[in-house]
C-alpha atoms as a PDB file:
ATOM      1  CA  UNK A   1     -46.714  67.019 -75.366  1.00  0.00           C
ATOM      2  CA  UNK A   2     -46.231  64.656 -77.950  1.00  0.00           C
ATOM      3  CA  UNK A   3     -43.185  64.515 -80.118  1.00  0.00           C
ATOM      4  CA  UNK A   4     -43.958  65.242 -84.312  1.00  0.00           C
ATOM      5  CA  UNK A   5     -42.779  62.897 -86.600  1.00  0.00           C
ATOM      6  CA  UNK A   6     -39.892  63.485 -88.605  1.00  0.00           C
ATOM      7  CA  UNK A   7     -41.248  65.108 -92.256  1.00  0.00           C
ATOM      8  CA  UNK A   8     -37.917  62.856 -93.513  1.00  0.00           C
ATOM      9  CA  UNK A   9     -38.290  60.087 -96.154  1.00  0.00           C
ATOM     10  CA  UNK A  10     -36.973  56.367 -94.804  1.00  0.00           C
ATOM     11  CA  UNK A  11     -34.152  55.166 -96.487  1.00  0.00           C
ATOM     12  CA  UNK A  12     -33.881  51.795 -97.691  1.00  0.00           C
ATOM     13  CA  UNK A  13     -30.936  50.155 -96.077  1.00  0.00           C
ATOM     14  CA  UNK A  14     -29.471  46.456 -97.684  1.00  0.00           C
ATOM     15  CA  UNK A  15     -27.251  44.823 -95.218  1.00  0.00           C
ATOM     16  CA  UNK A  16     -25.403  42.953 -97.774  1.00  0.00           C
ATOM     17  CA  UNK A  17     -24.122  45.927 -99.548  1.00  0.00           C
ATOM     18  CA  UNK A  18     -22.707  47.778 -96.970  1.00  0.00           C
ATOM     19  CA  UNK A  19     -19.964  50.140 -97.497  1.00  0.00           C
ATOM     20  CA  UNK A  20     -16.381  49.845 -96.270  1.00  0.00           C
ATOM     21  CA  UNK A  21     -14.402  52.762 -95.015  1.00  0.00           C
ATOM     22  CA  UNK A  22     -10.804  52.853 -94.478  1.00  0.00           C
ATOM     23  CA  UNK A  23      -9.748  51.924 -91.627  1.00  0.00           C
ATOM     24  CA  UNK A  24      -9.165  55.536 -89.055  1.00  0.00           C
ATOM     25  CA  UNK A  25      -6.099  56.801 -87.781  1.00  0.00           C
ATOM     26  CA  UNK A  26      -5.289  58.007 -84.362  1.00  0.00           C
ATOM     27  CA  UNK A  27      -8.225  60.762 -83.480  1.00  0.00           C
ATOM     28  CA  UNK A  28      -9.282  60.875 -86.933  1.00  0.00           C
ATOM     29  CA  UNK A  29     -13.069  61.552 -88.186  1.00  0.00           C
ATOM     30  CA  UNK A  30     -15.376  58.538 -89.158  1.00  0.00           C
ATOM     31  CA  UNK A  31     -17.311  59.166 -91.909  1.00  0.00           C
ATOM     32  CA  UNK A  32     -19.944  58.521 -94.304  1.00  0.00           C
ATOM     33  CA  UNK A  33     -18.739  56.932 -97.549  1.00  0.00           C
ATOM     34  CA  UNK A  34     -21.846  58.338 -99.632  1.00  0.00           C
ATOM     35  CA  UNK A  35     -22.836  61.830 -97.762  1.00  0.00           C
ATOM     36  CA  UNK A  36     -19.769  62.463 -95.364  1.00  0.00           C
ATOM     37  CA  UNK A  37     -21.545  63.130 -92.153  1.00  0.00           C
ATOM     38  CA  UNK A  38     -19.562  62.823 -89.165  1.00  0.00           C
ATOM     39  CA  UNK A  39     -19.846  59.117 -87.781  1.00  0.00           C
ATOM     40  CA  UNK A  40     -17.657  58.661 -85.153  1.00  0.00           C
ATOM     41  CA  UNK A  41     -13.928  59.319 -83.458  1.00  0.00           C
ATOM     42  CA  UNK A  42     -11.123  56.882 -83.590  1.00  0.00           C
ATOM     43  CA  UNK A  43      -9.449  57.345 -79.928  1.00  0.00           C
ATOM     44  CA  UNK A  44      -7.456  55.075 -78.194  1.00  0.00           C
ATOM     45  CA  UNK A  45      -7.998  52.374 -80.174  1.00  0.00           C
ATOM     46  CA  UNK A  46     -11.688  52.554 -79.945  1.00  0.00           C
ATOM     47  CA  UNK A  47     -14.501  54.335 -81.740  1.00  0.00           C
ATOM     48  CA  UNK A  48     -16.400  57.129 -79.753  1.00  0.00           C
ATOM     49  CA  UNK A  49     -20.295  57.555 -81.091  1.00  0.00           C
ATOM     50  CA  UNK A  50     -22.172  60.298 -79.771  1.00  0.00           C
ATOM     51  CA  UNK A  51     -26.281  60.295 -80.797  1.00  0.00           C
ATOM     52  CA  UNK A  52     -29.116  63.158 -79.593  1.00  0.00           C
ATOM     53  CA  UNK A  53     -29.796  63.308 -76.201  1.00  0.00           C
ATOM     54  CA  UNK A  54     -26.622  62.915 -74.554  1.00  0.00           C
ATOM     55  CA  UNK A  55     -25.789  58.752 -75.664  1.00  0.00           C
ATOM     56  CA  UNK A  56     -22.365  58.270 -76.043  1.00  0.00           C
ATOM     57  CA  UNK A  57     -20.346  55.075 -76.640  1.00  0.00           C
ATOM     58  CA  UNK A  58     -17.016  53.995 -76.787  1.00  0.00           C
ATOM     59  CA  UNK A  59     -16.707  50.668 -78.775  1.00  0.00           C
ATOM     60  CA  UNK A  60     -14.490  48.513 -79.994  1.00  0.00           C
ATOM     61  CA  UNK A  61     -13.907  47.422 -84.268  1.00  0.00           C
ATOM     62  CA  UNK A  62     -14.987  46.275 -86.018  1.00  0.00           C
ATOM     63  CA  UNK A  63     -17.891  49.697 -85.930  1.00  0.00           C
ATOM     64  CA  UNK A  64     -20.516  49.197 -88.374  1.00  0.00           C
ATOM     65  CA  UNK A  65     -23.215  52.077 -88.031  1.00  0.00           C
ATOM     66  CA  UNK A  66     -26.168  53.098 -90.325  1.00  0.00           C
ATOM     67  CA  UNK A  67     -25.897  56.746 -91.333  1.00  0.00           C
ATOM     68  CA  UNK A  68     -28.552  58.659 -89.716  1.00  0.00           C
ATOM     69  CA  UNK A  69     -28.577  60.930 -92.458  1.00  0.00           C
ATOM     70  CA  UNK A  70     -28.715  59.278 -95.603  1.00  0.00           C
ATOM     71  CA  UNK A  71     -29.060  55.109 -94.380  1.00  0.00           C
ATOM     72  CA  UNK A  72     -26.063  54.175 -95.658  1.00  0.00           C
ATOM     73  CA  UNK A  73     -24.519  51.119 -93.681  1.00  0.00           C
ATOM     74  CA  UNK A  74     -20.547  52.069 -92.892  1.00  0.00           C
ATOM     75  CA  UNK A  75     -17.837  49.402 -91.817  1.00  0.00           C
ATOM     76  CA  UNK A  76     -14.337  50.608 -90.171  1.00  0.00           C
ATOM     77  CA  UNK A  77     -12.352  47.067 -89.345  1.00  0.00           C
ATOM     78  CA  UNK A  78      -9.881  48.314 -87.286  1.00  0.00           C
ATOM     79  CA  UNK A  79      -7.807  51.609 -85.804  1.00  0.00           C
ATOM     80  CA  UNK A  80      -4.685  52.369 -87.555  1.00  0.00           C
ATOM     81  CA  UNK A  81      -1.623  50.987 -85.851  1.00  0.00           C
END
């Protein structure tokens, strides 16, 4: 069965104005600088990113990662120390 397309409007995204975030603190919440969704977990040291379907990743900073919700492009440098 074939999957319907999403009735949501794309979202211009410029890489060159990207938004910076302050940088997380130990198990803290990443998120969106313009609509606050939930973007990530600082643990560890290292960002964990979940997406649909069961992908998960644990990365390392600098994160940068589009909003899914309203195509903003987020920054986080590094974990708080």
């Amino acid at each position: 069965m074939p999957t319907p397309f999403s009735q949501r409007q794309a979202v211009s995204t410029s890489w060159s104005g990207a938004a910076t975030t302050k940088p997380p603190t130990s198990n803290s919440e990443w998120r969106c600088t313009r609509c606050d969704k939930l973007l990530g977990v600082c643990r560890d040291g290292r960002m964990h990113l979940r997406f649909a379907r069961g992908h998960e990743y644990l990365v390392g900073f600098p994160v940068q990662a589009t909003c899914r919700g309203c195509g903003t492009l987020n920054n986080a440098t590094a974990p708080a120390r």
